[in-house]
N, C-alpha and C. Protein backbone atom coordinates (compact mmCIF):
# COMPACT_ATOMS: atom_id res chain seq x y z
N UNK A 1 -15.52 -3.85 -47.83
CA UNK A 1 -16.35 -3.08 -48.74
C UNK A 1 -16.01 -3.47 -50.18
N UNK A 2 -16.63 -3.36 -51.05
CA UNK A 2 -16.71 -3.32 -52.41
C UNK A 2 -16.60 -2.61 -53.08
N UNK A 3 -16.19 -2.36 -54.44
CA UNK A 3 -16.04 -1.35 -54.96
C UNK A 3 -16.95 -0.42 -55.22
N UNK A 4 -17.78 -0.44 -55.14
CA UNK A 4 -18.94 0.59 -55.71
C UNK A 4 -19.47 1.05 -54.17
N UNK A 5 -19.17 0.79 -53.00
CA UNK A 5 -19.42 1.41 -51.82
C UNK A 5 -18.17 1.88 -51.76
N UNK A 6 -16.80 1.31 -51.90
CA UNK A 6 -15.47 2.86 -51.76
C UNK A 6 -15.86 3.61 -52.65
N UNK A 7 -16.07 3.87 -54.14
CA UNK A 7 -16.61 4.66 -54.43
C UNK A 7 -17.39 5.70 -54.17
N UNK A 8 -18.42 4.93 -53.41
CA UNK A 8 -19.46 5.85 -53.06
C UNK A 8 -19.64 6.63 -51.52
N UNK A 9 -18.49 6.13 -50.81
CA UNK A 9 -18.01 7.10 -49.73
C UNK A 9 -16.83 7.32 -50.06
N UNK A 10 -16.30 7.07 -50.80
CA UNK A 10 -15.16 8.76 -51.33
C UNK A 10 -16.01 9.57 -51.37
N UNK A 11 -16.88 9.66 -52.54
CA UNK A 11 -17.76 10.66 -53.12
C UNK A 11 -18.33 11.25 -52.16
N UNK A 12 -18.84 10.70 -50.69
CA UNK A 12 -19.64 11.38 -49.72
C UNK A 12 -18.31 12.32 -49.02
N UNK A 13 -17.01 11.38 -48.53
CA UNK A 13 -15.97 12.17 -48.09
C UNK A 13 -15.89 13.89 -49.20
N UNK A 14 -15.53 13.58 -50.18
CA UNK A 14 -15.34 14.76 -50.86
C UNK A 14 -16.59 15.76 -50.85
N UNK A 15 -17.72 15.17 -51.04
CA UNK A 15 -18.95 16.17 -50.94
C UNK A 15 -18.77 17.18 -49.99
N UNK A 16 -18.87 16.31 -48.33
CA UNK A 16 -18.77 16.68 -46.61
C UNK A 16 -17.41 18.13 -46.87
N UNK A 17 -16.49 17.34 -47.50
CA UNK A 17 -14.98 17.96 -47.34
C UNK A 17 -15.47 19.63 -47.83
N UNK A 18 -16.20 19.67 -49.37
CA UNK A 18 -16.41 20.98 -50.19
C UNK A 18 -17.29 21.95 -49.43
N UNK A 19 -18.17 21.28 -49.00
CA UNK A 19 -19.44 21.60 -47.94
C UNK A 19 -19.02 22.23 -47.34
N UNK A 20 -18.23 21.67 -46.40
CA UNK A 20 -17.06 22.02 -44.98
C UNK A 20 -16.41 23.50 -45.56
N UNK A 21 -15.84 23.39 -46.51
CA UNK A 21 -14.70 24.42 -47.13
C UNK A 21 -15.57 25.45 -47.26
N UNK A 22 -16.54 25.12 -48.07
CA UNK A 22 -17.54 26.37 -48.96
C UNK A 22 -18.07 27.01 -47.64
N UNK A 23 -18.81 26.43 -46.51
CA UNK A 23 -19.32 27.24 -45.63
C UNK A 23 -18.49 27.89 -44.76
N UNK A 24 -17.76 26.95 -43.56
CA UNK A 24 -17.02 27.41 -42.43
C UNK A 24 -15.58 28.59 -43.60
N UNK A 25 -14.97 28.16 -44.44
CA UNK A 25 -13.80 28.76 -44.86
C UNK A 25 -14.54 29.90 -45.80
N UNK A 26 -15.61 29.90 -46.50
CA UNK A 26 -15.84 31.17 -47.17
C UNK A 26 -16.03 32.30 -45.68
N UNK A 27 -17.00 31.71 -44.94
CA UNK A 27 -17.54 33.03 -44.00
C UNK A 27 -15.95 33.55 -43.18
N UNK A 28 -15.54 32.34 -42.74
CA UNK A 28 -13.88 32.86 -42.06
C UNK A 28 -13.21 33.92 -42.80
N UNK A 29 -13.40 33.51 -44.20
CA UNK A 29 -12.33 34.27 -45.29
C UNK A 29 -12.70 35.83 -45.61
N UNK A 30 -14.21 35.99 -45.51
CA UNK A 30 -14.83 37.13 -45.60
C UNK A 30 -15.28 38.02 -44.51
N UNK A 31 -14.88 37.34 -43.26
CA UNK A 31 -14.61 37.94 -42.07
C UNK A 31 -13.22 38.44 -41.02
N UNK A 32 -12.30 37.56 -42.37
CA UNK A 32 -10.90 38.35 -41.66
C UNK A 32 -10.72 37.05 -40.36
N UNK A 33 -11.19 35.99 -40.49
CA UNK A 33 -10.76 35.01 -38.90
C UNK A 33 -9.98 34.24 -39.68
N UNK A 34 -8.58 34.43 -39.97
CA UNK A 34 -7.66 33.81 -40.95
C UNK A 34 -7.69 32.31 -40.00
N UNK A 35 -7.75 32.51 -38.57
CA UNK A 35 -7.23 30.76 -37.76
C UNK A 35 -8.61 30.08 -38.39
N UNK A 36 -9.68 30.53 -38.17
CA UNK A 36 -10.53 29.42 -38.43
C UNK A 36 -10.50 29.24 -39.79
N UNK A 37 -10.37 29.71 -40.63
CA UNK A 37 -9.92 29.59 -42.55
C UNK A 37 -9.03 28.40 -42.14
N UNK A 38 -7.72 28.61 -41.91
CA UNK A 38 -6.89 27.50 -41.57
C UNK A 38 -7.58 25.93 -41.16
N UNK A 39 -8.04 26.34 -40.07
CA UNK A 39 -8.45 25.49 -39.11
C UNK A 39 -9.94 24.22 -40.39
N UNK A 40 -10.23 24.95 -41.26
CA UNK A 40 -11.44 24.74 -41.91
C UNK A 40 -10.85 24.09 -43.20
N UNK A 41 -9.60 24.35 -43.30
CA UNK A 41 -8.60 24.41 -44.93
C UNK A 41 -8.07 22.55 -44.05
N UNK A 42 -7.51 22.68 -42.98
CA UNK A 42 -7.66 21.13 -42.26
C UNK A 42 -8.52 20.10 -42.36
N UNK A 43 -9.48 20.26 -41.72
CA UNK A 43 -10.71 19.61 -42.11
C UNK A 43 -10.55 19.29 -43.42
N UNK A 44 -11.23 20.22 -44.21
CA UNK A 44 -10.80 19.93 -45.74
C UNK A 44 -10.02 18.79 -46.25
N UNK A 45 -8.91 19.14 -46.06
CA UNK A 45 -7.60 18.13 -46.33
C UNK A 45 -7.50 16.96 -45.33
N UNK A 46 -7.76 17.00 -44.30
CA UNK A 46 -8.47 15.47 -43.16
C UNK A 46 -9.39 14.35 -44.30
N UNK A 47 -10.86 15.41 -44.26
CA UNK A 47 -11.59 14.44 -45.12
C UNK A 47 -11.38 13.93 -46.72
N UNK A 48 -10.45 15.01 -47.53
CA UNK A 48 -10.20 14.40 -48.77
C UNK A 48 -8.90 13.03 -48.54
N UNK A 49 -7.94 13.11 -47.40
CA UNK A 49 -7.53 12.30 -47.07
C UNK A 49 -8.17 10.83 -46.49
N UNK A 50 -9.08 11.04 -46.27
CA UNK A 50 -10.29 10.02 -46.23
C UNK A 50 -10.77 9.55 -47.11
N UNK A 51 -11.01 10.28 -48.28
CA UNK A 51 -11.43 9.86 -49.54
C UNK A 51 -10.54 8.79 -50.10
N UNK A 52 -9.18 9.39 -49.89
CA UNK A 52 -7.77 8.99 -50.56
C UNK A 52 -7.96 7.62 -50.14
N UNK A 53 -8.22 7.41 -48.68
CA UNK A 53 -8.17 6.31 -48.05
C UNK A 53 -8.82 5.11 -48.36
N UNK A 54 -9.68 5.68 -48.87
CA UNK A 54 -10.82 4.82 -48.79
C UNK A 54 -10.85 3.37 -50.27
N UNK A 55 -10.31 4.87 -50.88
CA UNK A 55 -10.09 4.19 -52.51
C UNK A 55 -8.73 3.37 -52.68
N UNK A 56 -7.78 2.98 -51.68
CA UNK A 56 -6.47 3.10 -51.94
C UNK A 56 -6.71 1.15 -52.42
N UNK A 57 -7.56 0.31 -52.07
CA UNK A 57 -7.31 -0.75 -52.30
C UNK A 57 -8.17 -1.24 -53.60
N UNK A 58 -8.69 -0.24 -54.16
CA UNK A 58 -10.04 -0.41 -55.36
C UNK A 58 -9.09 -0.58 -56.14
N UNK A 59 -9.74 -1.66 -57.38
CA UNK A 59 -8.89 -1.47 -58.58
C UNK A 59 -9.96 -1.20 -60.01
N UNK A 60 -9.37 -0.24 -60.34
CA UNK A 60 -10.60 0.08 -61.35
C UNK A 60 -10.62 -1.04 -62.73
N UNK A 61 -9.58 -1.61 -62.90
CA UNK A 61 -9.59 -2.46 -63.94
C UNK A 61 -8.93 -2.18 -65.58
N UNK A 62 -7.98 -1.02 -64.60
CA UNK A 62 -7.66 -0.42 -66.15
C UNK A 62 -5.86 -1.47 -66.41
């Protein structure tokens, strides 16, 4: 891949990741199902670790 496609699936990883958080972990959180909060707070941190991944060989040029 190239730089401007790691870029641009980080950016999708992190989108998916907030998405993920904002839906499954708000309703968990406001329903008292602390495992699936957890379980959703994973995910989360899975896919921003994906992000991480993705970018680790880009060099921005600074």
């Amino acid at each position: 891949m190239n730089k401007e496609q790691s870029k641009h699936l980080a950016a999708t990883f992190q989108a998916v990741a907030l998405a993920e958080l904002g839906y499954f972990g708000y309703q968990a959180m406001s329903a008292d199902r602390w495992w699936i909060f957890c379980w959703s707070m994973g995910v989360f941190l899975w896919l921003e670790f994906g992000a991480f991944w993705t970018l680790q060989g880009v060099d921005d040029g600074r």
